[in-house]
C-alpha atoms as a PDB file:
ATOM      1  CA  UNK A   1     -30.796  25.488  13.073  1.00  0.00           C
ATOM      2  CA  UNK A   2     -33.718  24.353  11.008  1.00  0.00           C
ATOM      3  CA  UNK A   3     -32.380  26.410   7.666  1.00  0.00           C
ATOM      4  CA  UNK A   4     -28.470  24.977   7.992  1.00  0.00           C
ATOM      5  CA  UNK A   5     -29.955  21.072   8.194  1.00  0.00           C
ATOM      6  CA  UNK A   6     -31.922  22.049   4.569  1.00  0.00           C
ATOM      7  CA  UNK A   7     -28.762  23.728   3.486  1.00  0.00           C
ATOM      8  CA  UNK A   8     -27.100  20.798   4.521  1.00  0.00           C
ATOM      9  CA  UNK A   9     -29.511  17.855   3.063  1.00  0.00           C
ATOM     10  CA  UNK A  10     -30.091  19.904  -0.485  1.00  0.00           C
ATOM     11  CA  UNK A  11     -26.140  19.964  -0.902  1.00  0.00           C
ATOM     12  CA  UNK A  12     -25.906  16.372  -0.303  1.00  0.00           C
ATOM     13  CA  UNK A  13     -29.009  15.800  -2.566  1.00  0.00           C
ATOM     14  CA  UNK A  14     -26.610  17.731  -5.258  1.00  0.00           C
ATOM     15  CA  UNK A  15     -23.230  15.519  -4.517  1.00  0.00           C
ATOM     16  CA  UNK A  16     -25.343  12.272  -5.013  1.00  0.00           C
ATOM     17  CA  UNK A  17     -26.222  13.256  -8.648  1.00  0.00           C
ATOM     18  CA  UNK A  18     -22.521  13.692  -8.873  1.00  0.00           C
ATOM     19  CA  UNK A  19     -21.512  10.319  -8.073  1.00  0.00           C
ATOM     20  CA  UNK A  20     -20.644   7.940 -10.693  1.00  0.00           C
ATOM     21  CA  UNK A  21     -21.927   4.621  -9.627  1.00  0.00           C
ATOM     22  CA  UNK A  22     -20.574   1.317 -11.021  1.00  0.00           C
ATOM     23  CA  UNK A  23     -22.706  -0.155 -13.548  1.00  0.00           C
ATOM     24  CA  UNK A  24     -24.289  -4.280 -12.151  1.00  0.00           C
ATOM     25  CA  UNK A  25     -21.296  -5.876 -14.127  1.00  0.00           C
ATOM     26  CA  UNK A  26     -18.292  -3.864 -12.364  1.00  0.00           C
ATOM     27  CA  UNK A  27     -20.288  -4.057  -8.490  1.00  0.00           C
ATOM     28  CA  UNK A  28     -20.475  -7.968  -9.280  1.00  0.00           C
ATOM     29  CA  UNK A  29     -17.108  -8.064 -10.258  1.00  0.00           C
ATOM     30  CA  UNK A  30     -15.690  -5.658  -7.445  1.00  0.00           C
ATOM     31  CA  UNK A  31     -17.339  -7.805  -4.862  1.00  0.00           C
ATOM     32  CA  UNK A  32     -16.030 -11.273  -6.319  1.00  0.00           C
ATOM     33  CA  UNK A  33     -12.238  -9.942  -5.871  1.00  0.00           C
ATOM     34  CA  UNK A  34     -13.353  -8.201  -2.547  1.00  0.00           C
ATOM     35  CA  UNK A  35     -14.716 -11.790  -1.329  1.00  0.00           C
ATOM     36  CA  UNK A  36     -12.194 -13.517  -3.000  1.00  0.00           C
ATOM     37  CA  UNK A  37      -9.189 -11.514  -1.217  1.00  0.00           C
ATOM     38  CA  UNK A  38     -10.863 -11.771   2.473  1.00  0.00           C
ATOM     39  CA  UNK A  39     -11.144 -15.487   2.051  1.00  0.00           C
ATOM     40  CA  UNK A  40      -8.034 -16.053   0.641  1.00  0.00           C
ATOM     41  CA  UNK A  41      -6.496 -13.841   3.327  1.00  0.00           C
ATOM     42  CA  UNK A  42      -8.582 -15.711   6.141  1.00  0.00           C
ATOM     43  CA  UNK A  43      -6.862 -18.906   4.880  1.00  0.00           C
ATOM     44  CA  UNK A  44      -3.433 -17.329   5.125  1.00  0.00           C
ATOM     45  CA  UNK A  45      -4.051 -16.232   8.514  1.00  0.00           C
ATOM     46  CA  UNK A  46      -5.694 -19.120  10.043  1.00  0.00           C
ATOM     47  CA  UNK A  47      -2.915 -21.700   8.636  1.00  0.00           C
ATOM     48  CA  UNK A  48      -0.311 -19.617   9.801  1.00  0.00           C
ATOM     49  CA  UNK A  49      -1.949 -19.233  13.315  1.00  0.00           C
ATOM     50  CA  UNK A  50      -2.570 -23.335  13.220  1.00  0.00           C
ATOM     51  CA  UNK A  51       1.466 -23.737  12.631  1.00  0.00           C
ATOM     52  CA  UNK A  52       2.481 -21.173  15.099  1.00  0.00           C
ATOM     53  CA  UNK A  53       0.234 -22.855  17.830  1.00  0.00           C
ATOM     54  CA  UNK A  54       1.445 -26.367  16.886  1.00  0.00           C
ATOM     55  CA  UNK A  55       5.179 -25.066  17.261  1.00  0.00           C
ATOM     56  CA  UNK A  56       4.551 -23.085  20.476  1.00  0.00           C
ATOM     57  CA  UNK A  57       2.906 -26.271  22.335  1.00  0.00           C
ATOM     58  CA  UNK A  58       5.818 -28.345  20.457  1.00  0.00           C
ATOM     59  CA  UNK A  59       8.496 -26.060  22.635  1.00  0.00           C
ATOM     60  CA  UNK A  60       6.947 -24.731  25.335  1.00  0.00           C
END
């Protein structure tokens, strides 16, 4: 049990040197277009739920 958890933490030691991470510049930018898509998508979303409230209490 004890040998297959090192076996298992020294080959994920080895896949982290692997990954390529983004440099400050690109993580900044990433997360402006991530933040930027969730509000703008937030907006969509709550304006249409505002309208489609207003026009089920206008009918029903």
């Amino acid at each position: 049990m004890l040998g297959r958890l090192r076996k298992y933490l020294e080959e994920s030691r080895q896949e982290w040197r692997h990954v390529n991470w983004p440099t400050r510049n690109e993580a900044m930018r990433l997360t402006s277009i991530v933040i930027g898509i969730s509000l703008g998508l937030g907006l969509f979303l709550g304006l249409f739920d505002f309208i489609f409230s207003y026009l089920l209490r206008k009918f029903v």
